[in-house]
C-alpha atoms as a PDB file:
ATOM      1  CA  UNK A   1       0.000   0.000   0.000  1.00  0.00           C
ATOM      2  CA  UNK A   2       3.043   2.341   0.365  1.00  0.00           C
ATOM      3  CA  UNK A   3       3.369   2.513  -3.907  1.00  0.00           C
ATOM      4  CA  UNK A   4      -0.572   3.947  -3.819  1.00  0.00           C
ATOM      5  CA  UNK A   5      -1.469   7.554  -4.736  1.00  0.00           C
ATOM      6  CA  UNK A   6      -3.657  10.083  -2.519  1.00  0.00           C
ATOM      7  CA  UNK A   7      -6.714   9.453  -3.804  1.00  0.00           C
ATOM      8  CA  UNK A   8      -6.513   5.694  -2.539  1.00  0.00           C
ATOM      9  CA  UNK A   9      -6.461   7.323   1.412  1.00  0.00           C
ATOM     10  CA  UNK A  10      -9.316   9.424   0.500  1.00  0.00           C
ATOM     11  CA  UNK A  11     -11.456   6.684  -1.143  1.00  0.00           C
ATOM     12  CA  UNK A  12     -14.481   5.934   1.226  1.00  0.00           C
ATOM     13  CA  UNK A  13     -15.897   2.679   0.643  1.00  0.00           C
ATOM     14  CA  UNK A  14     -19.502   3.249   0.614  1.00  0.00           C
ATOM     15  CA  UNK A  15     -20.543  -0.464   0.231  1.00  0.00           C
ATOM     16  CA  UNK A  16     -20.276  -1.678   3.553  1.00  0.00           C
ATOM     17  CA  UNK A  17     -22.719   0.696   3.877  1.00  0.00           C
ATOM     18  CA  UNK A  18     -25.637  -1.477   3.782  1.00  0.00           C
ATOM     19  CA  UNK A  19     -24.399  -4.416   6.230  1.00  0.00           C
ATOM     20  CA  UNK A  20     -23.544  -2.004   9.354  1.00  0.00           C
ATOM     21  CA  UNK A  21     -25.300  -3.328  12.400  1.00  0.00           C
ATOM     22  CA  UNK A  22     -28.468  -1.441  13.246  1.00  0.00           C
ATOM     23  CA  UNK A  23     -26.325  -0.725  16.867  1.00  0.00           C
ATOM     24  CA  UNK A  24     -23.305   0.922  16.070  1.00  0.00           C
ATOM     25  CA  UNK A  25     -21.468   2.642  19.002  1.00  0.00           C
ATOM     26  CA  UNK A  26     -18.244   0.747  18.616  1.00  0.00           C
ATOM     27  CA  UNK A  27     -16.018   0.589  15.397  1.00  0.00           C
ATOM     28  CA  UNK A  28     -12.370  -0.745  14.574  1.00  0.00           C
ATOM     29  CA  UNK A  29     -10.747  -0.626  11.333  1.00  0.00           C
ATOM     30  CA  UNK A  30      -7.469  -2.155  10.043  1.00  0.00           C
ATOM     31  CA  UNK A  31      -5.988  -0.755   7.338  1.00  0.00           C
ATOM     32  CA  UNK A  32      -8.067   2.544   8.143  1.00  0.00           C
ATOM     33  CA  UNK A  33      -5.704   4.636   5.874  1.00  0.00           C
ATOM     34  CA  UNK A  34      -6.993   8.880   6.101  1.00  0.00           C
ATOM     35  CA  UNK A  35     -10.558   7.667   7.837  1.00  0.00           C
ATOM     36  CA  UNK A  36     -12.277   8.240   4.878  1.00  0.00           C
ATOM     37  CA  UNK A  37     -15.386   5.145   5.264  1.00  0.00           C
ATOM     38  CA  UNK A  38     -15.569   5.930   9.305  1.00  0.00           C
ATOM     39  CA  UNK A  39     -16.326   9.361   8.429  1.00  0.00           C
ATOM     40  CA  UNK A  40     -18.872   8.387   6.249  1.00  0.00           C
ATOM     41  CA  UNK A  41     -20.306   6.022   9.116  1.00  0.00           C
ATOM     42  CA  UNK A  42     -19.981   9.141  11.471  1.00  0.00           C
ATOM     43  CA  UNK A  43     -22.797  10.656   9.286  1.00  0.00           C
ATOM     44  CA  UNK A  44     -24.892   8.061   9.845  1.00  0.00           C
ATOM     45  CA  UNK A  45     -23.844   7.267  13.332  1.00  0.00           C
ATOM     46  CA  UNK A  46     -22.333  10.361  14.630  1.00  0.00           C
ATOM     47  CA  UNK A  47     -21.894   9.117  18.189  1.00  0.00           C
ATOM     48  CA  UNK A  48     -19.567   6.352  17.584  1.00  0.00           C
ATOM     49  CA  UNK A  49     -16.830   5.661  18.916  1.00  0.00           C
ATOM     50  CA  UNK A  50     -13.749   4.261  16.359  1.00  0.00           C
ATOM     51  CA  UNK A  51     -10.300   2.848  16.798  1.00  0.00           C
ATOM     52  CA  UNK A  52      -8.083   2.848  13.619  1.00  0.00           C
ATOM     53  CA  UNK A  53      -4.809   1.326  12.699  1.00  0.00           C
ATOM     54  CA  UNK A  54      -2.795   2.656  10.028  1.00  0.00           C
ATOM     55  CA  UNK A  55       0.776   1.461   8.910  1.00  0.00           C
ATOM     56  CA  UNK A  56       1.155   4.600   6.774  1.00  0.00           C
ATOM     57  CA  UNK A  57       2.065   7.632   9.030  1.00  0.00           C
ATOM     58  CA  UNK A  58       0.723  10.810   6.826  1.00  0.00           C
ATOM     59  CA  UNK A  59      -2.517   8.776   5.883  1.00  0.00           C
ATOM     60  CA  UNK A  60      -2.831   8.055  10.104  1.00  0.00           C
ATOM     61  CA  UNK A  61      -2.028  11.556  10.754  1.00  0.00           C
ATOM     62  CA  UNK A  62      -5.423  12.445   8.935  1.00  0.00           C
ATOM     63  CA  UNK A  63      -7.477   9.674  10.405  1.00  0.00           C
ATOM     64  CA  UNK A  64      -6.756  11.292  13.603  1.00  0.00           C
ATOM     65  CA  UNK A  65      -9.740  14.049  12.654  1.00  0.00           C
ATOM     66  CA  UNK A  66     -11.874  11.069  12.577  1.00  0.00           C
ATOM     67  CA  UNK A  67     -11.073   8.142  14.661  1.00  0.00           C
ATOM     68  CA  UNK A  68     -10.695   8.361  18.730  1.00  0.00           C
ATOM     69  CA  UNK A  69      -7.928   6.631  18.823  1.00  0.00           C
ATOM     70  CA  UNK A  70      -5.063   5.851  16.001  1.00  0.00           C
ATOM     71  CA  UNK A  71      -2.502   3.619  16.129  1.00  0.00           C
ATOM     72  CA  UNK A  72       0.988   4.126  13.454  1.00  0.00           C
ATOM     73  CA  UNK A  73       2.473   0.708  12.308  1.00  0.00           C
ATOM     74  CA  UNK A  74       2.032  -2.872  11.367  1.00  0.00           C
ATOM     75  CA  UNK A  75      -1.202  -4.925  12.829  1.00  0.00           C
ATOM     76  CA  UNK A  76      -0.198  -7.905  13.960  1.00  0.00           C
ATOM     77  CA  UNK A  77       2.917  -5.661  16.390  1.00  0.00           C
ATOM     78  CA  UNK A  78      -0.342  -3.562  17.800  1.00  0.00           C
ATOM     79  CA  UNK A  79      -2.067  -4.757  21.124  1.00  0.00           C
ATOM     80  CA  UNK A  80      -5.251  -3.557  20.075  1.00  0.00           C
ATOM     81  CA  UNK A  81      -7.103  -6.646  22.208  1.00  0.00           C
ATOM     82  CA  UNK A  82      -5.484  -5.382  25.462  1.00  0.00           C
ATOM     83  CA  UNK A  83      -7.223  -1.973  24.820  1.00  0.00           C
ATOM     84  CA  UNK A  84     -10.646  -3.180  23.813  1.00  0.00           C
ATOM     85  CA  UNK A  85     -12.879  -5.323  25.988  1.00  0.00           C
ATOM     86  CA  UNK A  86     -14.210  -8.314  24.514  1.00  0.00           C
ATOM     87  CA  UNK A  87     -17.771  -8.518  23.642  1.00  0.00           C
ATOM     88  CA  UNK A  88     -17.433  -5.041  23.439  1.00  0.00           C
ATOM     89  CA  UNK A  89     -17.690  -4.329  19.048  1.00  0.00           C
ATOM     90  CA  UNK A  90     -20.617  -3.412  17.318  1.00  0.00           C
ATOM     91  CA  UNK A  91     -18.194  -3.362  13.738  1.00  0.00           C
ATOM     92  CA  UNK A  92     -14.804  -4.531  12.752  1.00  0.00           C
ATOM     93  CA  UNK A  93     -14.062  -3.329   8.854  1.00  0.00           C
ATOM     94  CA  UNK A  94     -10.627  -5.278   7.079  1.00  0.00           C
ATOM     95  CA  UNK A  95     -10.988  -3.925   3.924  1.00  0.00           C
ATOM     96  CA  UNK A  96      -8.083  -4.266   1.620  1.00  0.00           C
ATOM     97  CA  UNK A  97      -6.063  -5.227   4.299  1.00  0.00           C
ATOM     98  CA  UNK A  98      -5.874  -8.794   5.065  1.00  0.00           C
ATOM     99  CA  UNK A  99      -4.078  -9.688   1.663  1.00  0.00           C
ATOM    100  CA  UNK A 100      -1.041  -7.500   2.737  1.00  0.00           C
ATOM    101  CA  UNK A 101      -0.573  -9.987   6.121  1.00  0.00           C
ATOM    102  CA  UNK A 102       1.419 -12.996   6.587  1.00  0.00           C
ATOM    103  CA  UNK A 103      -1.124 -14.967   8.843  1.00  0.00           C
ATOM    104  CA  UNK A 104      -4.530 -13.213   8.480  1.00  0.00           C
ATOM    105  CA  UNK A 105      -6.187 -15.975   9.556  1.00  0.00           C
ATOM    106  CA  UNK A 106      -4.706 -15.485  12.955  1.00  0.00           C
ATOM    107  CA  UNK A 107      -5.291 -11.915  12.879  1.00  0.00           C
ATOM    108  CA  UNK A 108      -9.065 -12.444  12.230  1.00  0.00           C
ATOM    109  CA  UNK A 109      -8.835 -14.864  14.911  1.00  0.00           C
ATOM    110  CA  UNK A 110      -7.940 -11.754  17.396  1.00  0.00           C
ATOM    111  CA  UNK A 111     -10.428  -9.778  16.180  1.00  0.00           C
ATOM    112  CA  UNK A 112     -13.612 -12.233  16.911  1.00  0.00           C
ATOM    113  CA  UNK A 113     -13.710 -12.331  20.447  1.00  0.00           C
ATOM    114  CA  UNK A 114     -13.743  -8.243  20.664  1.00  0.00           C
ATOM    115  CA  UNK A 115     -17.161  -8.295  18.710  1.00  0.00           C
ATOM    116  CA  UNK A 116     -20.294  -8.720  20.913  1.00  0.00           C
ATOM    117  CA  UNK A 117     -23.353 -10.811  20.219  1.00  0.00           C
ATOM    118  CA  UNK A 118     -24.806  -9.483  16.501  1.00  0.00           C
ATOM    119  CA  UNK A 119     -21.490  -7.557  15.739  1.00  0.00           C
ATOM    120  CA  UNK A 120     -20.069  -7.936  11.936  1.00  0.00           C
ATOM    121  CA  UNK A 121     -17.385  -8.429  10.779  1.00  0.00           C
ATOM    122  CA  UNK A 122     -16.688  -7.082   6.736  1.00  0.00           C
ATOM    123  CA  UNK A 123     -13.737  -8.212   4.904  1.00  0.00           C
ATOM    124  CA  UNK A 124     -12.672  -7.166   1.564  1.00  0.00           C
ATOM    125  CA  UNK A 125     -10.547  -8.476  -0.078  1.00  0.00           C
ATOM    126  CA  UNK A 126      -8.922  -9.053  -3.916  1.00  0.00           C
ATOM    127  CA  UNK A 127     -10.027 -12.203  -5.917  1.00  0.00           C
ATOM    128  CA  UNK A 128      -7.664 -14.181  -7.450  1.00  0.00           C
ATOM    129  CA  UNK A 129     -10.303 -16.309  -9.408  1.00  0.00           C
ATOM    130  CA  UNK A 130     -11.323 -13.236 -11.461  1.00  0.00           C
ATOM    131  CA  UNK A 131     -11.623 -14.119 -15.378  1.00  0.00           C
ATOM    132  CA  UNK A 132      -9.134 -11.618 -16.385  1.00  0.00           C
ATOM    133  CA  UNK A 133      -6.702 -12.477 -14.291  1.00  0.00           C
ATOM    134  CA  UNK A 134      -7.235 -16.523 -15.267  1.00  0.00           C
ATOM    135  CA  UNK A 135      -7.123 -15.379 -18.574  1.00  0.00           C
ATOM    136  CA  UNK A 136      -3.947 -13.619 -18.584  1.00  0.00           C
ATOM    137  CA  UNK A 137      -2.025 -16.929 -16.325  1.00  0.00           C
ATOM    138  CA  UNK A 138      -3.613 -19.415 -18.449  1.00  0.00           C
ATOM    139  CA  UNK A 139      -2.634 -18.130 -22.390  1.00  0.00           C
ATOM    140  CA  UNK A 140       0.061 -15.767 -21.538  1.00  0.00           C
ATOM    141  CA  UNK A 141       1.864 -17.404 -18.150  1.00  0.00           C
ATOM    142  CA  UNK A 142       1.997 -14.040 -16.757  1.00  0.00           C
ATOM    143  CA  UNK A 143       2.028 -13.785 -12.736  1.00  0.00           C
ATOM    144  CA  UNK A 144       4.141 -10.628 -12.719  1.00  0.00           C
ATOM    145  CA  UNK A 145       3.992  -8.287  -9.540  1.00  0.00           C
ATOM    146  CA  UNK A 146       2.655  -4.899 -10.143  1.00  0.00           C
ATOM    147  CA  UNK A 147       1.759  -1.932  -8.493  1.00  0.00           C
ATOM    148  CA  UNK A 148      -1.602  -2.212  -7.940  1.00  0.00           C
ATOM    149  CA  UNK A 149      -4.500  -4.769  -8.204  1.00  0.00           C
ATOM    150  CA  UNK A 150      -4.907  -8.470  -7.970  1.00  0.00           C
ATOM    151  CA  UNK A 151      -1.244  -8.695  -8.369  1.00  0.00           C
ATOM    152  CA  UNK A 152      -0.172  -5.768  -6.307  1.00  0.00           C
ATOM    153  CA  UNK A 153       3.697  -6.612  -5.001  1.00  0.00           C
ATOM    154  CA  UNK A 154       3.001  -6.128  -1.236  1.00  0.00           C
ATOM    155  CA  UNK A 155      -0.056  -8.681  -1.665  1.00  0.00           C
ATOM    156  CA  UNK A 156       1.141 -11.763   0.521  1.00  0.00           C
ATOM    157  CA  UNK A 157      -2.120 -13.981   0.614  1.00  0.00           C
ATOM    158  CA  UNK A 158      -4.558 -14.812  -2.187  1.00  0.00           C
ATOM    159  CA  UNK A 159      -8.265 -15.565  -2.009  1.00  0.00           C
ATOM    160  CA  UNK A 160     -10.794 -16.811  -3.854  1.00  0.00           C
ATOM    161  CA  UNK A 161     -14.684 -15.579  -2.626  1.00  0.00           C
ATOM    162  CA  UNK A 162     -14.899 -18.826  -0.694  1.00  0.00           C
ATOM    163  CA  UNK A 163     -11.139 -18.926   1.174  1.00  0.00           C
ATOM    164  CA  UNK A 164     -12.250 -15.173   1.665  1.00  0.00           C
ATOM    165  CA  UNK A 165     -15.459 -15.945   4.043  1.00  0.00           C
ATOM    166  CA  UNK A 166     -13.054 -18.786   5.685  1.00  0.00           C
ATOM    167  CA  UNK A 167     -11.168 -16.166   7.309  1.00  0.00           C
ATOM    168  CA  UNK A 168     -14.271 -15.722   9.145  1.00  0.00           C
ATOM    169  CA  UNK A 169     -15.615 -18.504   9.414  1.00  0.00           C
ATOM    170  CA  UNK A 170     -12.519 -20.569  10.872  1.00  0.00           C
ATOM    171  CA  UNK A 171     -12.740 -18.124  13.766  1.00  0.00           C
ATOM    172  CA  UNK A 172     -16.417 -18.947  14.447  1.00  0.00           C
ATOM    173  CA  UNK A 173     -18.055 -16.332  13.062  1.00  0.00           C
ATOM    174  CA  UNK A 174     -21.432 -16.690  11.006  1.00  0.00           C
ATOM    175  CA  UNK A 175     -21.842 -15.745   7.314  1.00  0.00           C
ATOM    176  CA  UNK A 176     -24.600 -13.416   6.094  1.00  0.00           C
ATOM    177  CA  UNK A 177     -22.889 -11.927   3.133  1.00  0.00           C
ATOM    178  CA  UNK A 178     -20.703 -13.083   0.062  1.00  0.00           C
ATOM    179  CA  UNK A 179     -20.416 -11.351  -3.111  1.00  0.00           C
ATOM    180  CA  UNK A 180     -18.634  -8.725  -5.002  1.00  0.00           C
ATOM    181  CA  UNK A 181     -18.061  -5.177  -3.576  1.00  0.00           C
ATOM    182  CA  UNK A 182     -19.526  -3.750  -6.815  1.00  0.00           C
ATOM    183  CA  UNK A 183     -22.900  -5.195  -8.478  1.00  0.00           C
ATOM    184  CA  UNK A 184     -22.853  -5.165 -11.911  1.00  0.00           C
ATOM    185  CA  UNK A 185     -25.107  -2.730 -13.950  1.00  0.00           C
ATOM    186  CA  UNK A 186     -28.113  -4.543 -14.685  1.00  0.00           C
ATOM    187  CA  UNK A 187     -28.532  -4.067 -18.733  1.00  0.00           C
ATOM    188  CA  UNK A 188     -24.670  -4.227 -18.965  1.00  0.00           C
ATOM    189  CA  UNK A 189     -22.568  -7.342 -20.382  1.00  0.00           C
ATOM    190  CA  UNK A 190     -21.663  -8.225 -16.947  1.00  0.00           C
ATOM    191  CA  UNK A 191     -25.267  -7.578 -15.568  1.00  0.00           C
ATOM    192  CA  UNK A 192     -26.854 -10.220 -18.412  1.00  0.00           C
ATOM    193  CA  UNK A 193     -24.274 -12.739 -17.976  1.00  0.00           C
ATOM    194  CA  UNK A 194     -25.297 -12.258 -14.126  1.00  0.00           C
ATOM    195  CA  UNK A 195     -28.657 -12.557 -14.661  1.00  0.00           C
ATOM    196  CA  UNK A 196     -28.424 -15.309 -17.234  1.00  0.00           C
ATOM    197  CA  UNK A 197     -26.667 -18.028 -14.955  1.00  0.00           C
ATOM    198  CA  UNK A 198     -28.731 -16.807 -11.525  1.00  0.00           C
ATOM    199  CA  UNK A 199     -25.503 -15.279 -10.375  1.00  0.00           C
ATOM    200  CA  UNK A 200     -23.234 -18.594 -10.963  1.00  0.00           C
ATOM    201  CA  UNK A 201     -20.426 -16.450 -12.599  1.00  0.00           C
ATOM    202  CA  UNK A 202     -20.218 -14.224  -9.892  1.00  0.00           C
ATOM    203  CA  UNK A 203     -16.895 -15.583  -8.449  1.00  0.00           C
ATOM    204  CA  UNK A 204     -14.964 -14.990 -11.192  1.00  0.00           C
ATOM    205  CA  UNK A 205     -16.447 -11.898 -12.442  1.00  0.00           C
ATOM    206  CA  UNK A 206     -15.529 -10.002  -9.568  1.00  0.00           C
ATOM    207  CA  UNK A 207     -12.332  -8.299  -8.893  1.00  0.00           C
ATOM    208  CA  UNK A 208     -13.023  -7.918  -5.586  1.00  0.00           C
ATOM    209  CA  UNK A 209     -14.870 -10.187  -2.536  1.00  0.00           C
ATOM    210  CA  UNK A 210     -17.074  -8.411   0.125  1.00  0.00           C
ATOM    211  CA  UNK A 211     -17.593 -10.797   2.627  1.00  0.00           C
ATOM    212  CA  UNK A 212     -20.080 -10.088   6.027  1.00  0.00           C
ATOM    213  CA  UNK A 213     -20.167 -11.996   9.363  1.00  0.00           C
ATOM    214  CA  UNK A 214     -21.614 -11.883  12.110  1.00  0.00           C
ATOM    215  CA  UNK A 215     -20.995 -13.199  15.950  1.00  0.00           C
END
């Protein structure tokens, strides 16, 4: 995430939007870069209370207008289960973030025990079983690292939109939610395809997995 432009800290990511608990009073976010989707939360639930963690500093520095409390540097060296009570989280948002980690499963494992009864958990996370990218391994052998995307160079783990809700899952958490983050337009080539195979091509013409669990 260091290689990524401004506008990637300012990006709010609107479609978690519709899973947020109806309580929210609680909120942590890994990976919360500038604060940009808790701020958007804020104007729905403008008493609630967030803890961020951000690994970039200047990106942290502005989440501090937002969040209650920040914390600078990698997740899995941050205590933040010694600071928050368990059964205590209405919300935990790892969006974009869990790829980047060596063990997210264990990470994910950390987080479940903070969330009370009927909190969520929403993952997001790249999908490696997305057409293109099939396409592109299986006729032209290319796996190359790039800057950004599916293949983005700091991207340690890879997952598919069922792997994905295992993060969850393995830790005990209940499924409500699996899809893409962005629903295809409904008269567009992706939106008849959709509608044509009752959503069966879904998982691979996604880029990205949204996946929502609750405790």
């Amino acid at each position: 995430m260091n290689n990524q432009n401004e506008d990637y800290f300012k990006h709010a990511r609107t479609e978690v939007l519709p899973f947020l608990p109806a309580k929210l009073e609680k909120v942590l976010e890994l990976g919360a870069a500038s604060g940009a989707t808790f701020a958007v939360i804020k104007q729905k639930h403008p008493n609630a209370w967030g803890y961020g963690i951000e690994l970039d500093p200047s990106a942290a520095a502005r989440a501090k207008n937002v969040f209650n409390v920040v914390q600078i540097g990698a997740i899995e060296n941050i205590k933040f289960e010694l600071e928050i009570a368990q059964n205590t989280l209405d919300l935990v948002l790892c969006l974009d973030v869990l790829e980047h980690l060596v063990d997210p499963w264990t990470e994910v494992r950390r987080l479940a025990p903070l969330l009370r009864d009927g909190g969520r958990l929403i993952i997001s996370v790249p999908n490696v079983r997305n057409f293109k990218f099939l396409m592109r391994l299986l006729f032209k052998g290319d796996f190359h690292y790039v800057d950004a995307g599916i293949l983005d160079r700091t991207h340690l783990r890879f997952f598919t939109f069922a792997t994905a809700q295992e993060l969850g899952t393995r830790a005990g958490l209940k499924p409500l939610y699996l899809g893409g983050t962005k629903a295809p337009k409904p008269y567009s080539a992706k939106g008849i395809i959709k509608a044509l195979t009752f959503g069966l091509l879904e998982p691979i013409m996604q880029k990205q997995v949204l996946v929502v669990l609750e405790k």
